[in-house]
Structure formats: C-alpha cells, structure tokens
C-alpha atoms as a PDB file:
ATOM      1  CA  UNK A   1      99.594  55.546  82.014  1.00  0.00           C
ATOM      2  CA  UNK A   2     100.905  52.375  83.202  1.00  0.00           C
ATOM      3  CA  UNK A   3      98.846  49.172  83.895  1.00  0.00           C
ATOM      4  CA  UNK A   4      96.812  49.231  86.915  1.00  0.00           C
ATOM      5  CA  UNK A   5      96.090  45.632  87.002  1.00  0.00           C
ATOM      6  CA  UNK A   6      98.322  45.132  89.590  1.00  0.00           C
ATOM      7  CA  UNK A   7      97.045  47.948  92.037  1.00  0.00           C
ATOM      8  CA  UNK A   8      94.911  48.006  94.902  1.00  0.00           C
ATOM      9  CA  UNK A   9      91.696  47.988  94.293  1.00  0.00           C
ATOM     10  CA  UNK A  10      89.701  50.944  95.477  1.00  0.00           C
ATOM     11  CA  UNK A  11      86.211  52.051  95.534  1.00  0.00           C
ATOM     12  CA  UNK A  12      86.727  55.450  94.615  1.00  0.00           C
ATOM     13  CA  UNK A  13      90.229  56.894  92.949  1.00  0.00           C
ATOM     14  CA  UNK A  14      90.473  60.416  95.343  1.00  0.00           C
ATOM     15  CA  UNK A  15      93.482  61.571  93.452  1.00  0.00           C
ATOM     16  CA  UNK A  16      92.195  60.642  89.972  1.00  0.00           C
ATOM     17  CA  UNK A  17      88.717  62.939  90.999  1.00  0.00           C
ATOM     18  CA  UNK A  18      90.887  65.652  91.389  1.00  0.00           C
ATOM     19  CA  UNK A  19      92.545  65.076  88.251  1.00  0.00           C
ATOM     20  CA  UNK A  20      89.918  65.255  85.929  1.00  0.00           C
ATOM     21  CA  UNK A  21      88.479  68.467  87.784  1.00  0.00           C
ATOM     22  CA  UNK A  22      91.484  69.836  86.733  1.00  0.00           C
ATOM     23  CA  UNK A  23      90.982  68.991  83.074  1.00  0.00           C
ATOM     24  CA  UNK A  24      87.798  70.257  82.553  1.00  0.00           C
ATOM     25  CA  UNK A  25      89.196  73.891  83.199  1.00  0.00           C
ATOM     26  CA  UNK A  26      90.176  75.681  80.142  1.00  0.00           C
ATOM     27  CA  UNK A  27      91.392  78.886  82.015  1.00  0.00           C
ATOM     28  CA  UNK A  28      94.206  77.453  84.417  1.00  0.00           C
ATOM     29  CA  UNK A  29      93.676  80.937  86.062  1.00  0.00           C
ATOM     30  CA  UNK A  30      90.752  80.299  87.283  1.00  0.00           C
ATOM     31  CA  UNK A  31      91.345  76.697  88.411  1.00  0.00           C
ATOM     32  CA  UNK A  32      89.942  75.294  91.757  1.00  0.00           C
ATOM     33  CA  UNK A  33      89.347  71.883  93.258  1.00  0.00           C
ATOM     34  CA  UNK A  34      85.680  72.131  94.815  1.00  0.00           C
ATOM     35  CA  UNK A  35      85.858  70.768  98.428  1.00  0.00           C
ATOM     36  CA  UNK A  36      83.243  67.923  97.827  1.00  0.00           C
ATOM     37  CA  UNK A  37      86.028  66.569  95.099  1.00  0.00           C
ATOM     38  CA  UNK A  38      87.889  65.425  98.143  1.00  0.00           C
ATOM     39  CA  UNK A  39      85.554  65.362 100.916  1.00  0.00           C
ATOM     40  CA  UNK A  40      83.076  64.015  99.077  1.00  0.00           C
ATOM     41  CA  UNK A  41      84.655  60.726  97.472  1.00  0.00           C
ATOM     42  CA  UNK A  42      86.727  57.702  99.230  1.00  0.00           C
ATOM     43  CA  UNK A  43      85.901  56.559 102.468  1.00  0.00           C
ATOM     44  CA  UNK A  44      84.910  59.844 104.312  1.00  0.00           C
ATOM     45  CA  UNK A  45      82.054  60.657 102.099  1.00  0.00           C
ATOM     46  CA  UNK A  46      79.683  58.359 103.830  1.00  0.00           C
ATOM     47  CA  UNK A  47      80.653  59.486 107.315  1.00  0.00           C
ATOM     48  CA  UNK A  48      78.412  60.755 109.485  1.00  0.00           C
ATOM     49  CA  UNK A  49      78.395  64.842 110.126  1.00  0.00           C
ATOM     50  CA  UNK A  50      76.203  67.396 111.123  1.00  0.00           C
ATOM     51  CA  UNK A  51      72.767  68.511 110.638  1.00  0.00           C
ATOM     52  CA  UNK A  52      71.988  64.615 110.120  1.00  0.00           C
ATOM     53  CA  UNK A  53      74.162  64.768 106.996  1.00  0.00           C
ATOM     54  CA  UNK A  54      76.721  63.107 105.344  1.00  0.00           C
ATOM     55  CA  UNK A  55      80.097  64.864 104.888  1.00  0.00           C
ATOM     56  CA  UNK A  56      79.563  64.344 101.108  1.00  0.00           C
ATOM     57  CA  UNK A  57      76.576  66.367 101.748  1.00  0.00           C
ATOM     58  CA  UNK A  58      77.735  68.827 103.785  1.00  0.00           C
ATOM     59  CA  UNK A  59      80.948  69.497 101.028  1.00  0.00           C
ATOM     60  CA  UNK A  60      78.738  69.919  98.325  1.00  0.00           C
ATOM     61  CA  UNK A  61      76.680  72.751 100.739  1.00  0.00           C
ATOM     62  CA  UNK A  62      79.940  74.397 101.357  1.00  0.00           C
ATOM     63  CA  UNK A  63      81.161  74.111  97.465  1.00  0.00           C
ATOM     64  CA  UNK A  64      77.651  76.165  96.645  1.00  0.00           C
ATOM     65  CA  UNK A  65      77.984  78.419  99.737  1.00  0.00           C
ATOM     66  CA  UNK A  66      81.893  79.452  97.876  1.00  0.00           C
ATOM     67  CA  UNK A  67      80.386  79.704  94.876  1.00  0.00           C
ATOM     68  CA  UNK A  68      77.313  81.718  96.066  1.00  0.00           C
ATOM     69  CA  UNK A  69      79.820  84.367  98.429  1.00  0.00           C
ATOM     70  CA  UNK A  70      82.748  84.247  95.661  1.00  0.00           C
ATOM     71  CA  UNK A  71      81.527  87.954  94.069  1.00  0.00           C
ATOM     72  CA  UNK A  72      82.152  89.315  97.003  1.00  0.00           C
ATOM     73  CA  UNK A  73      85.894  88.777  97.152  1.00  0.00           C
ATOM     74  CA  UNK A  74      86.709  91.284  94.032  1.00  0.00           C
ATOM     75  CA  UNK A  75      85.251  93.630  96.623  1.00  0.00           C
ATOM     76  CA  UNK A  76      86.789  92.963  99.911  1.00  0.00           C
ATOM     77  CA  UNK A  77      90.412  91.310  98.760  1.00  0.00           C
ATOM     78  CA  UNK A  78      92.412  94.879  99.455  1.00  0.00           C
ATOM     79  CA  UNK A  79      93.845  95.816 102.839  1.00  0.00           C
ATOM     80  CA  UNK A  80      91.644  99.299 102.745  1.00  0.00           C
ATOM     81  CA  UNK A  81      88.956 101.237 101.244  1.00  0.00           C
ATOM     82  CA  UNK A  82      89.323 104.412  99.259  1.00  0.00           C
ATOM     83  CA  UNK A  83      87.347 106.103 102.104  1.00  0.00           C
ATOM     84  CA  UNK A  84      89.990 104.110 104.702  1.00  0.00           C
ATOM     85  CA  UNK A  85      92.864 105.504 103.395  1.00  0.00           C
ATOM     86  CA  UNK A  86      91.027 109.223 103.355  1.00  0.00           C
ATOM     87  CA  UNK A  87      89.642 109.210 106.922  1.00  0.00           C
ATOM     88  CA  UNK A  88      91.437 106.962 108.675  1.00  0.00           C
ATOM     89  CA  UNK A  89      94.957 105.822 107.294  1.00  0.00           C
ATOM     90  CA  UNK A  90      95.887 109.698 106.054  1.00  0.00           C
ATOM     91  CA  UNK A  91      94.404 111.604 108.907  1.00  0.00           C
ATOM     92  CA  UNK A  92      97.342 113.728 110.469  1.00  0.00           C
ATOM     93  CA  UNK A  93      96.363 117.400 110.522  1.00  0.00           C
ATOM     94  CA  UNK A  94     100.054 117.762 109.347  1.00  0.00           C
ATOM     95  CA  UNK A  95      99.967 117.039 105.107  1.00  0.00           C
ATOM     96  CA  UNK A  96     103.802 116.174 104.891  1.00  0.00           C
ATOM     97  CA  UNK A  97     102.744 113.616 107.314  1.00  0.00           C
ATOM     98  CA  UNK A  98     100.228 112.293 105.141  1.00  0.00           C
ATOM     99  CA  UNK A  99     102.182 111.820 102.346  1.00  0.00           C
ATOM    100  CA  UNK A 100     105.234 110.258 104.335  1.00  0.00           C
ATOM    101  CA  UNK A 101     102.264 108.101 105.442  1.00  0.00           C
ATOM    102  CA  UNK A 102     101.303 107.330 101.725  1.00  0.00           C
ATOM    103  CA  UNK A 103     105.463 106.842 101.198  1.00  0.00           C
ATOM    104  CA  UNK A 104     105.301 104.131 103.629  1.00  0.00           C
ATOM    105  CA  UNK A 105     101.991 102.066 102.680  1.00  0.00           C
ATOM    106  CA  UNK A 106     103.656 102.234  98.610  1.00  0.00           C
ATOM    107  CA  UNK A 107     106.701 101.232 100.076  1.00  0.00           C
ATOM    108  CA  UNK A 108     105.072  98.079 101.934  1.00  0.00           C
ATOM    109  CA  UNK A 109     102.694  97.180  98.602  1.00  0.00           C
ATOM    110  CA  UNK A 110     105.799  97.069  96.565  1.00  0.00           C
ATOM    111  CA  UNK A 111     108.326  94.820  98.946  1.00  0.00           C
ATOM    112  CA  UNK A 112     104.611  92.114  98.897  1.00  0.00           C
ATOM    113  CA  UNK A 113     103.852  92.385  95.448  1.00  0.00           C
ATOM    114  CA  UNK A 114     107.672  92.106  94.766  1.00  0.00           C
ATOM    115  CA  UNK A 115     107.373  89.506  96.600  1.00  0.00           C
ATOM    116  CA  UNK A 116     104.226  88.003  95.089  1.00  0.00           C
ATOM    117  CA  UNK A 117     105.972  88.688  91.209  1.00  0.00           C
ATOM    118  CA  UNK A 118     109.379  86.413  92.232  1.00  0.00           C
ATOM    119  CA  UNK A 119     107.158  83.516  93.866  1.00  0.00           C
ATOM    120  CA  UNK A 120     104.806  83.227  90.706  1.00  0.00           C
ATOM    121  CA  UNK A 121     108.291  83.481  88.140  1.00  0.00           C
ATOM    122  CA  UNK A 122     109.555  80.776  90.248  1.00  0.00           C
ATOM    123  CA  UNK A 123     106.094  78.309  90.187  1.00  0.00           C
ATOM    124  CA  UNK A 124     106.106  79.019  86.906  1.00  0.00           C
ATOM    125  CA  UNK A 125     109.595  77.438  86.303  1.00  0.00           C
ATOM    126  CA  UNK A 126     108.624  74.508  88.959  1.00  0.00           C
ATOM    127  CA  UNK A 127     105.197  74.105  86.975  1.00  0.00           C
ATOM    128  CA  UNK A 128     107.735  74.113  83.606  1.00  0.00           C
ATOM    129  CA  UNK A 129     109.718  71.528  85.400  1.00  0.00           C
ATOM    130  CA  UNK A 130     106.576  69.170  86.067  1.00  0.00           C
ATOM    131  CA  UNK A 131     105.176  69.406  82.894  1.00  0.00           C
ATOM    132  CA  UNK A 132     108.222  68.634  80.893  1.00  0.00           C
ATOM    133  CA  UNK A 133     108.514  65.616  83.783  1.00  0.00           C
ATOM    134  CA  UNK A 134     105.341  64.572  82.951  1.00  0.00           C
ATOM    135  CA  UNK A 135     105.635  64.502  79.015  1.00  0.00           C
ATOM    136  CA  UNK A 136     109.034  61.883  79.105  1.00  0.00           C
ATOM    137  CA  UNK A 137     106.255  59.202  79.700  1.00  0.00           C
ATOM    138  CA  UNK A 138     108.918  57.458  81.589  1.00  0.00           C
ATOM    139  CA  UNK A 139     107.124  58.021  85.436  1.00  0.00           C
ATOM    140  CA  UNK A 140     105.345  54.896  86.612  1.00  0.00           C
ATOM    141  CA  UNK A 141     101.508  55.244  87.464  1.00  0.00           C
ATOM    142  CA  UNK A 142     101.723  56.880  91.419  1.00  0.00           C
ATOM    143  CA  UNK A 143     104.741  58.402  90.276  1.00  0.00           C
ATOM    144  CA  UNK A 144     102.772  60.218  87.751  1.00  0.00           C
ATOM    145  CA  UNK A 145      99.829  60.946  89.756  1.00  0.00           C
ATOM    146  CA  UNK A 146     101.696  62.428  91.917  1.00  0.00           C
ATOM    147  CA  UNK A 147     102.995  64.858  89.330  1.00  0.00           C
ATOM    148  CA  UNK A 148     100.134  65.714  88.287  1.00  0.00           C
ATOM    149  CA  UNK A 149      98.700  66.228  91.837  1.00  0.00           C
ATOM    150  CA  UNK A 150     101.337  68.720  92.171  1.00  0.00           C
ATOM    151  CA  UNK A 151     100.605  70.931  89.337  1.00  0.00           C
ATOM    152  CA  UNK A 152      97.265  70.240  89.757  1.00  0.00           C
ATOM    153  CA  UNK A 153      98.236  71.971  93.448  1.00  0.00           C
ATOM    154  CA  UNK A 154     100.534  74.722  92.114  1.00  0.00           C
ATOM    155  CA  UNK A 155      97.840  75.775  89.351  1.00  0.00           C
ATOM    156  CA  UNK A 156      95.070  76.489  92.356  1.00  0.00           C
ATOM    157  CA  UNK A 157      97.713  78.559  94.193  1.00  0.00           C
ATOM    158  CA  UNK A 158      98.590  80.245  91.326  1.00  0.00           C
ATOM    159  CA  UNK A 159      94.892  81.509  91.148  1.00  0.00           C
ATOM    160  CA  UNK A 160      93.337  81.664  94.378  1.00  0.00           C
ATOM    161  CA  UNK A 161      96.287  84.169  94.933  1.00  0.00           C
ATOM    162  CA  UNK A 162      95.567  86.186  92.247  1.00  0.00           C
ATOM    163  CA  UNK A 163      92.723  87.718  94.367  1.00  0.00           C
ATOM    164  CA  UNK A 164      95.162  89.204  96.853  1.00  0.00           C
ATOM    165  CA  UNK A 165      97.602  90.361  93.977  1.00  0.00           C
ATOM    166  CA  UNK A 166      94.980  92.598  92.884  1.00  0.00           C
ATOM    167  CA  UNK A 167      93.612  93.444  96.223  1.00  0.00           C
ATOM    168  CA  UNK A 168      97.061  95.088  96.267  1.00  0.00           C
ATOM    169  CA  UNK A 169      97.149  96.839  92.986  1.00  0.00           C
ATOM    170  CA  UNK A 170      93.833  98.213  93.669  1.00  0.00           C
ATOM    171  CA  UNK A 171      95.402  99.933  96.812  1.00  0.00           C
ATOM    172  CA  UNK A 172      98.525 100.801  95.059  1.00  0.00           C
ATOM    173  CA  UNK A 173      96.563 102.220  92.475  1.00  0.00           C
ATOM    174  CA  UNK A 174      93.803 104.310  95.277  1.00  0.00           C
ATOM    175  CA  UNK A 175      97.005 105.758  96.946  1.00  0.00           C
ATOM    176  CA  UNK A 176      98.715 107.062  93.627  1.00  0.00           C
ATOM    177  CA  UNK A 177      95.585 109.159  92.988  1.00  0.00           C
ATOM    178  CA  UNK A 178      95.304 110.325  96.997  1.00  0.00           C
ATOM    179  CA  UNK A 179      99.405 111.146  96.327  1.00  0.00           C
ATOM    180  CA  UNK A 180      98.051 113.064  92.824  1.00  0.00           C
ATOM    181  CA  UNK A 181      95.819 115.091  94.688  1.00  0.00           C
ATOM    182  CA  UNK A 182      98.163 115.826  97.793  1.00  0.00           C
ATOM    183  CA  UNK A 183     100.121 117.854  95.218  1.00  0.00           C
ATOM    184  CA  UNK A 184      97.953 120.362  95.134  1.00  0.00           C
ATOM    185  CA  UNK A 185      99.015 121.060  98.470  1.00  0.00           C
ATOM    186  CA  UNK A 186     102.583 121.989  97.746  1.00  0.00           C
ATOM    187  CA  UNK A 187     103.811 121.264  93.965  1.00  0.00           C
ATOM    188  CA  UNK A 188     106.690 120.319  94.906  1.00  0.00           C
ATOM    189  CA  UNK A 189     109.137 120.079  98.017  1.00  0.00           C
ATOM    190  CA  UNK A 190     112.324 118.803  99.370  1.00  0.00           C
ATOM    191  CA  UNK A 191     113.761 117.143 102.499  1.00  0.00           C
ATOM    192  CA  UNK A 192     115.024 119.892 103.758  1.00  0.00           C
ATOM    193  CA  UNK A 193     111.075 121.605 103.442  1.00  0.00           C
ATOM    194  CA  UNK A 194     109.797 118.132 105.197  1.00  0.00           C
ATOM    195  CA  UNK A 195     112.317 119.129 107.969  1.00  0.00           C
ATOM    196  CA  UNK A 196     111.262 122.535 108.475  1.00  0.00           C
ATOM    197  CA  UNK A 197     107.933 121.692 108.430  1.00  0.00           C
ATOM    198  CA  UNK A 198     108.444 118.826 111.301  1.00  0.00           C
ATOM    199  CA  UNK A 199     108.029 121.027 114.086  1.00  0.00           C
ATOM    200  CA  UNK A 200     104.178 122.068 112.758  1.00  0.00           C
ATOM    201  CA  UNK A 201     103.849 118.033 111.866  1.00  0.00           C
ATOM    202  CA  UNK A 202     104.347 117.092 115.513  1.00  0.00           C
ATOM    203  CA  UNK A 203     102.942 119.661 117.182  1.00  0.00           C
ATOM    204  CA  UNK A 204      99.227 119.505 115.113  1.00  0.00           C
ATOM    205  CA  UNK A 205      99.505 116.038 116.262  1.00  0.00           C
ATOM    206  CA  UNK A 206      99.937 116.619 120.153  1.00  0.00           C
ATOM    207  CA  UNK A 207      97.445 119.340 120.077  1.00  0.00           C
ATOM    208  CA  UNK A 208      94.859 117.002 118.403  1.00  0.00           C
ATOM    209  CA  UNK A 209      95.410 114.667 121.061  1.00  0.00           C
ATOM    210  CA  UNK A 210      95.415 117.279 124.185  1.00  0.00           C
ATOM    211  CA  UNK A 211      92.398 117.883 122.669  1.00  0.00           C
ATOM    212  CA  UNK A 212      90.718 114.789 123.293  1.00  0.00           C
ATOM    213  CA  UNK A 213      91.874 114.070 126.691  1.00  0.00           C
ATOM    214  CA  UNK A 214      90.992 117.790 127.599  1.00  0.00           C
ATOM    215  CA  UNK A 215      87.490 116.360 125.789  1.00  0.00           C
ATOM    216  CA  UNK A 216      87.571 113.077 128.117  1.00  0.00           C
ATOM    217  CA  UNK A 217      88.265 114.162 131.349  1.00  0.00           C
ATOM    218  CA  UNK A 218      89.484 117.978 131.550  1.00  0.00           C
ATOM    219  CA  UNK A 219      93.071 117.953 131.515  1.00  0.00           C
ATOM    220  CA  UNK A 220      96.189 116.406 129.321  1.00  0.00           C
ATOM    221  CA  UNK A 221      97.216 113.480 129.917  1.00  0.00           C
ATOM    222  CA  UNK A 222     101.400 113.166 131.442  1.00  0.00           C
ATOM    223  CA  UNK A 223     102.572 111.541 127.860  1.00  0.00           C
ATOM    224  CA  UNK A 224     101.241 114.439 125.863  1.00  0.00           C
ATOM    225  CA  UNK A 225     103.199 117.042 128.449  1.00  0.00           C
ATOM    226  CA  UNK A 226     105.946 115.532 127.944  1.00  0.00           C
ATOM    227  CA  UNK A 227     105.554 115.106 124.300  1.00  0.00           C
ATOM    228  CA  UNK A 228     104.488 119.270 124.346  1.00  0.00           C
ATOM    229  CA  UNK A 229     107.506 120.093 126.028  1.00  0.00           C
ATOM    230  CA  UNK A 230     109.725 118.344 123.569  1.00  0.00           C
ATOM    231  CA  UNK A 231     108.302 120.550 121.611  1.00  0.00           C
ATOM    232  CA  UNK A 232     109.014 123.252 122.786  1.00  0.00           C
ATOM    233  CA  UNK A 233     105.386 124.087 124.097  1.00  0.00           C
ATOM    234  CA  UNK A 234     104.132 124.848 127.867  1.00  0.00           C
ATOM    235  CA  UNK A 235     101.844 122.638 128.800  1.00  0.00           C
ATOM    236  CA  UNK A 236     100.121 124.159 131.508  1.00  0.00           C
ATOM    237  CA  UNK A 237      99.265 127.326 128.736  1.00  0.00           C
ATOM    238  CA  UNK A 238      98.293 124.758 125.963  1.00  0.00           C
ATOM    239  CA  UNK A 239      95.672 123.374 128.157  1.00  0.00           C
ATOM    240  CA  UNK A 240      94.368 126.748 129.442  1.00  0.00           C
ATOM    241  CA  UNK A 241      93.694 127.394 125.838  1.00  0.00           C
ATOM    242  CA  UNK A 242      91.878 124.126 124.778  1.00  0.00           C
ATOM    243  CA  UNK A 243      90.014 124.309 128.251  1.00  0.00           C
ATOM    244  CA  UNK A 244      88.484 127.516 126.593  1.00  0.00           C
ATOM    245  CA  UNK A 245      88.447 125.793 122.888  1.00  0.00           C
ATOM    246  CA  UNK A 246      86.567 122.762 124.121  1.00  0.00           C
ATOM    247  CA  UNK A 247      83.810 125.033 125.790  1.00  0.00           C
ATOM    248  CA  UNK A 248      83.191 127.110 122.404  1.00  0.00           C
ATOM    249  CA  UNK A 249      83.039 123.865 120.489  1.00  0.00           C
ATOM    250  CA  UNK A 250      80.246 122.134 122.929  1.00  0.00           C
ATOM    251  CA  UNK A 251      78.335 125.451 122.467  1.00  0.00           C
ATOM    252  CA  UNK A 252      78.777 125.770 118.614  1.00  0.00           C
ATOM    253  CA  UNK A 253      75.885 124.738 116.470  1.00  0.00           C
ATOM    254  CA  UNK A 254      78.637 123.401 113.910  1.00  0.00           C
ATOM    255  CA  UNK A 255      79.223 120.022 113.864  1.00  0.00           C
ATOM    256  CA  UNK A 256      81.857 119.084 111.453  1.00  0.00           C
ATOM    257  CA  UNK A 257      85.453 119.263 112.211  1.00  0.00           C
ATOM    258  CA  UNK A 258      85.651 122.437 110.710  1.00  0.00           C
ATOM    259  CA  UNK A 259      86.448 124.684 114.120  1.00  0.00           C
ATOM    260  CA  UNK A 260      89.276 121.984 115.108  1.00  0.00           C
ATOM    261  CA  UNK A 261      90.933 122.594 112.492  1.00  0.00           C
ATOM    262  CA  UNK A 262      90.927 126.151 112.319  1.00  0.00           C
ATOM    263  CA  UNK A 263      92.072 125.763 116.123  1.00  0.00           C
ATOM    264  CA  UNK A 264      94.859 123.219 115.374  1.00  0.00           C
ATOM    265  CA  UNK A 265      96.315 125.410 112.568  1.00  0.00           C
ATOM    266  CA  UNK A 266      95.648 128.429 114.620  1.00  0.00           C
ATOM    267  CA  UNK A 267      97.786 128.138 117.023  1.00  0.00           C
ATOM    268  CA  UNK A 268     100.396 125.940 115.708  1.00  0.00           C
ATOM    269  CA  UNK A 269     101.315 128.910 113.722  1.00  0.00           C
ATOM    270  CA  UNK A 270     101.455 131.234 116.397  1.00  0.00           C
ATOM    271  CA  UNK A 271     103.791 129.053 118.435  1.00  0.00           C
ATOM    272  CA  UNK A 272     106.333 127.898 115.835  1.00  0.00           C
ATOM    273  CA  UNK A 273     106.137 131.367 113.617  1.00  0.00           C
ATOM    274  CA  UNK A 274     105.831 134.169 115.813  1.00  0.00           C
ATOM    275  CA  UNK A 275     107.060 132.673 119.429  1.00  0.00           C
ATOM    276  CA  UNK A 276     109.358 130.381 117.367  1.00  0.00           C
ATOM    277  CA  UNK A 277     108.846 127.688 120.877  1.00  0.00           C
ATOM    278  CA  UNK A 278     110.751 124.712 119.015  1.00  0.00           C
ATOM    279  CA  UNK A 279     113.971 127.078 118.110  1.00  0.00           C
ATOM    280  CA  UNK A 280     113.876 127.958 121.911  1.00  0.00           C
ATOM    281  CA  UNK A 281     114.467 124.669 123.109  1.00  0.00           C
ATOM    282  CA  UNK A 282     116.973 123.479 120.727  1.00  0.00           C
ATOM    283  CA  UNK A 283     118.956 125.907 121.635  1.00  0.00           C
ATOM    284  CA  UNK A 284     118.441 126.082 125.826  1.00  0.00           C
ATOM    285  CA  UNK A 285     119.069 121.916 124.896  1.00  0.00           C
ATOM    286  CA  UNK A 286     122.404 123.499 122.877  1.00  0.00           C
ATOM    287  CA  UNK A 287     121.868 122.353 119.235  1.00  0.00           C
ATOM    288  CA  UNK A 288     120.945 124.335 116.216  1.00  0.00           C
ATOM    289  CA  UNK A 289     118.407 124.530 115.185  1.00  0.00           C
ATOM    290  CA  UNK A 290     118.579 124.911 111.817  1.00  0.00           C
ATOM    291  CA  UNK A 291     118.835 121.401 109.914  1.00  0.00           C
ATOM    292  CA  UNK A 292     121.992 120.430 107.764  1.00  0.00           C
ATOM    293  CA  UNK A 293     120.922 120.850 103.987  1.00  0.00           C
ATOM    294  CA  UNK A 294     124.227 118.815 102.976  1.00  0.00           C
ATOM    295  CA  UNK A 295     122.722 115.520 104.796  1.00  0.00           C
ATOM    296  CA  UNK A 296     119.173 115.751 102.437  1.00  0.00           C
ATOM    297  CA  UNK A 297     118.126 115.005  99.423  1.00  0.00           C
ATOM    298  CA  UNK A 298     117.470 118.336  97.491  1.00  0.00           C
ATOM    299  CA  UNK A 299     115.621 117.150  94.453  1.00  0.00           C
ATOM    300  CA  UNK A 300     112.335 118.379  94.780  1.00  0.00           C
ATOM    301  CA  UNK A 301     109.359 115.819  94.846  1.00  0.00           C
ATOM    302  CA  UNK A 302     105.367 116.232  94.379  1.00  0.00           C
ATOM    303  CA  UNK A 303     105.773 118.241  91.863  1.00  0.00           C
ATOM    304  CA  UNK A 304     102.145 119.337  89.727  1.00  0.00           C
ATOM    305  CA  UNK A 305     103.222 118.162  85.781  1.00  0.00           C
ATOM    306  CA  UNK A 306     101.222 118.796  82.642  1.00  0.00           C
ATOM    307  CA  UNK A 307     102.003 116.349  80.212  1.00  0.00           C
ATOM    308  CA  UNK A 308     101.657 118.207  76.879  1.00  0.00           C
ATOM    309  CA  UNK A 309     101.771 115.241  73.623  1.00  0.00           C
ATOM    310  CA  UNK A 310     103.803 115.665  70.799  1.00  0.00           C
ATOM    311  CA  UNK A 311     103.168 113.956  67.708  1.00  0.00           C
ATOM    312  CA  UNK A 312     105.618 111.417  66.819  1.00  0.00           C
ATOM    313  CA  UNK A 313     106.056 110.947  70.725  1.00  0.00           C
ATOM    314  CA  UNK A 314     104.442 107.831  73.138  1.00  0.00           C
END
C-alpha cells in the first residue's frame, strides 16, 4: 500500500475496520460486516443515543441481537410454508386448478431464481474484475481502498442473498412434491382435458363462494349471479339449494369440511353432466361448445412414472 505519511490524520480508519473484518473470514460465503464495525468507530461512536447509550453501544446490542435471531432465518426465508401451499395457496375445490396454480408459482420461482443465477454470474465477473485490479499494485492508497471496499461490498451481497436463494429452492422443491402427489389424481392429461374440465373448475369455485355469502347474510351476492349465469347456472335455484345445504350443515354434528365438499361435487356434476347448463348457454350465446383440439397442446402431462434402474444406466 502506498505511503500514508502524507494523509490526513484520523482517529479511527472506518474503511480500514471494515477491511480487516473482511479478512478474518475464511468462508467468503458467509461474510458480513457487523453494524458496530461502522457505527461503532469514527466520529459517531461517541454520540449520544438512546437508553443513555452510546451509538457504539447500542451497535454492538444490535450486532448480538442479529447474531442471537440469525437461526431463525433458515426457517422463515421462503415465501410459504408446506402447510401454506396445502391449505391456502392450492385450495380450489377444482384439482386442474390446483395444479395450474402450482404451474404458475414454478413458473414465478424460476423467472427470480433465473434471475438471482445471471446477477451472481455477473458479480462474480465484476468481483474477477476487482481482484485482478487490485493485484497490478499500480492503484494509489484511496484508490485501493476503495477497491477493496467494493468487494468487500459485493462479497456481503453475495451472501446475505443466499438466504433468499434458498428460501426459493425450498419452495420450488415443496411444490414439486405437492405436483408428485396431484398425479395421483389423474396420471396424466392434456389441454384439451383441462378445457373440458373448465366448466366443473369454475363452477366449484362460484358455488364455494355462494356458499359463504348464503353463510353471511342469506342470499348471493350480485357478482356471484352474474358469475353463475356465465355459467350457465340459475341463480335463483342455486341459492334455493344452498339455503337448504347451509341449514343441514349448522345442524350436523360434523365439523370438518367433509359435507361441503360432498355438496360442491354433488351438484356440480349434476349440472354440467346430466343438465349439461354450460353447453346450453354456449349455444343460446351461438358458439360451440365443444373446444378446438387443433389450437392445444396434446402431449399428455402429470403422468404417474416408475423409474425401473438398469445396470450400466445413471
């Protein structure tokens, strides 16, 4: 490093704290610049804060209080729980729904950790780029502590995100197995079976819902008519016949959810296989309404495998 005989003279070095906190880290994964390091050095560390203390006192509470709560985070770093995604996230009565639903979080967990894979390739290269900066020797002494500040920087960000990297993978990893098990449901299906099946998605879904405002205050609600009737569904006779539901399940001495679903599937298979109410109004609304098999994808999906090994085979 260059001479420093010429430079200011100060009390305490801030940047050169940071530096050797830096050095004493063999794992560069599991760097991290304690707050008192900063806070806790230079002029501010004698200020004045609260609970009669100094700030240098108060950083070196908060340092212990990260340290102490730190556990914790290889807990709570994932958007859901396992029991989330089964009683809350994938909840539709309709199971094609669910896994669309599961389609859709994968779909968002890849585009971030996508995401997350290109930004650490490219502070890798920019950490490359400082280091080989740093070994010409040529940099003159704030020059090169500002270097090093930098990958100093770039080396905490590196592993603080980490946390939420696998917070991802965990979830990535909890909805593969809920997909696994949805399998057993169908073993396999198309686009063109997701299609037929829309009509039984939606309508579970309204009923549900008439359900609860029937539940709330005795009658359905003027967005779930109109959501019934495109449909194909009276309204008027769907809430006669959750009127009468409701009243059997306040007098049952059941009390899981077992009865509303029995309801649900009930009489979403009367309506769209016997009285075939959806077909109805496609065509009084003049379409057909059968769905084009030349506009999906006909490879079937979900399929149940049994992966038999071979010798001589990974």
């Amino acid at each position: 490093m260059s001479d420093e005989k010429n430079l200011p003279s100060t009390e305490v070095k801030i940047y050169e704290e940071v530096l050797k906190a830096v050095a004493v880290v063999d794992d560069k994964q599991e760097i991290h610049i304690p707050v008192s390091t900063v806070f806790g050095k230079g002029a501010l560390a004698e200020m004045n804060s609260f609970g009669g203390r100094s700030l240098a006192e108060n950083a070196q509470m908060v340092d212990q209080a990260f340290k102490n709560t730190n556990e914790l985070q290889n807990i709570w770093n994932r958007s859901h729980s396992q029991w989330d995604w089964k009683h809350i996230n994938l909840s539709y009565h309709g199971d094609m729904k669910n896994v669309r639903q599961i389609a859709a979080e994968m779909s968002r967990k890849k585009m971030a950790l996508d995401e997350a894979k290109w930004r650490q390739v490219k502070n890798e290269i920019a950490l490359k780029k400082l280091e080989e900066k740093l070994a010409d020797g040529n940099l003159d002494y704030w020059k090169e502590i500002d270097v090093k500040l930098q990958i100093a920087q770039k080396q905490e960000g590196i592993a603080q995100g980490m946390m939420y990297i696998e917070g991802a993978m965990k979830d990535v990893l909890a909805l593969n197995e809920l997909y696994e098990e949805m399998k057993e449901k169908f073993d396999g299906f198309t686009e063109a079976d997701f299609e037929k099946e829309e009509s039984k998605s939606h309508l579970k879904r309204s009923v549900v819902q008439c359900i609860r405002d029937v539940r709330q205050q005795g009658s359905i609600t003027k967005g779930e008519q109109e959501y019934l009737e495109q449909i194909g569904v009276n309204p008027t006779k769907m809430q006669a016949r959750i009127r009468q539901f409701v009243a059997e399940e306040e007098s049952a001495a059941d009390w899981s959810t077992t009865s509303l679903h029995t309801f649900v599937a009930g009489v979403v298979d009367e309506l769209i296989d016997v009285l075939q109410v959806d077909r109805v109004r496609m065509e009084l609304m003049g379409f057909n309404p059968d769905h084009k098999d030349y506009i999906t994808y006909d490879k079937e999906v979900a399929k149940l495998q049994t992966l038999e090994y071979k010798e001589g085979e990974e």
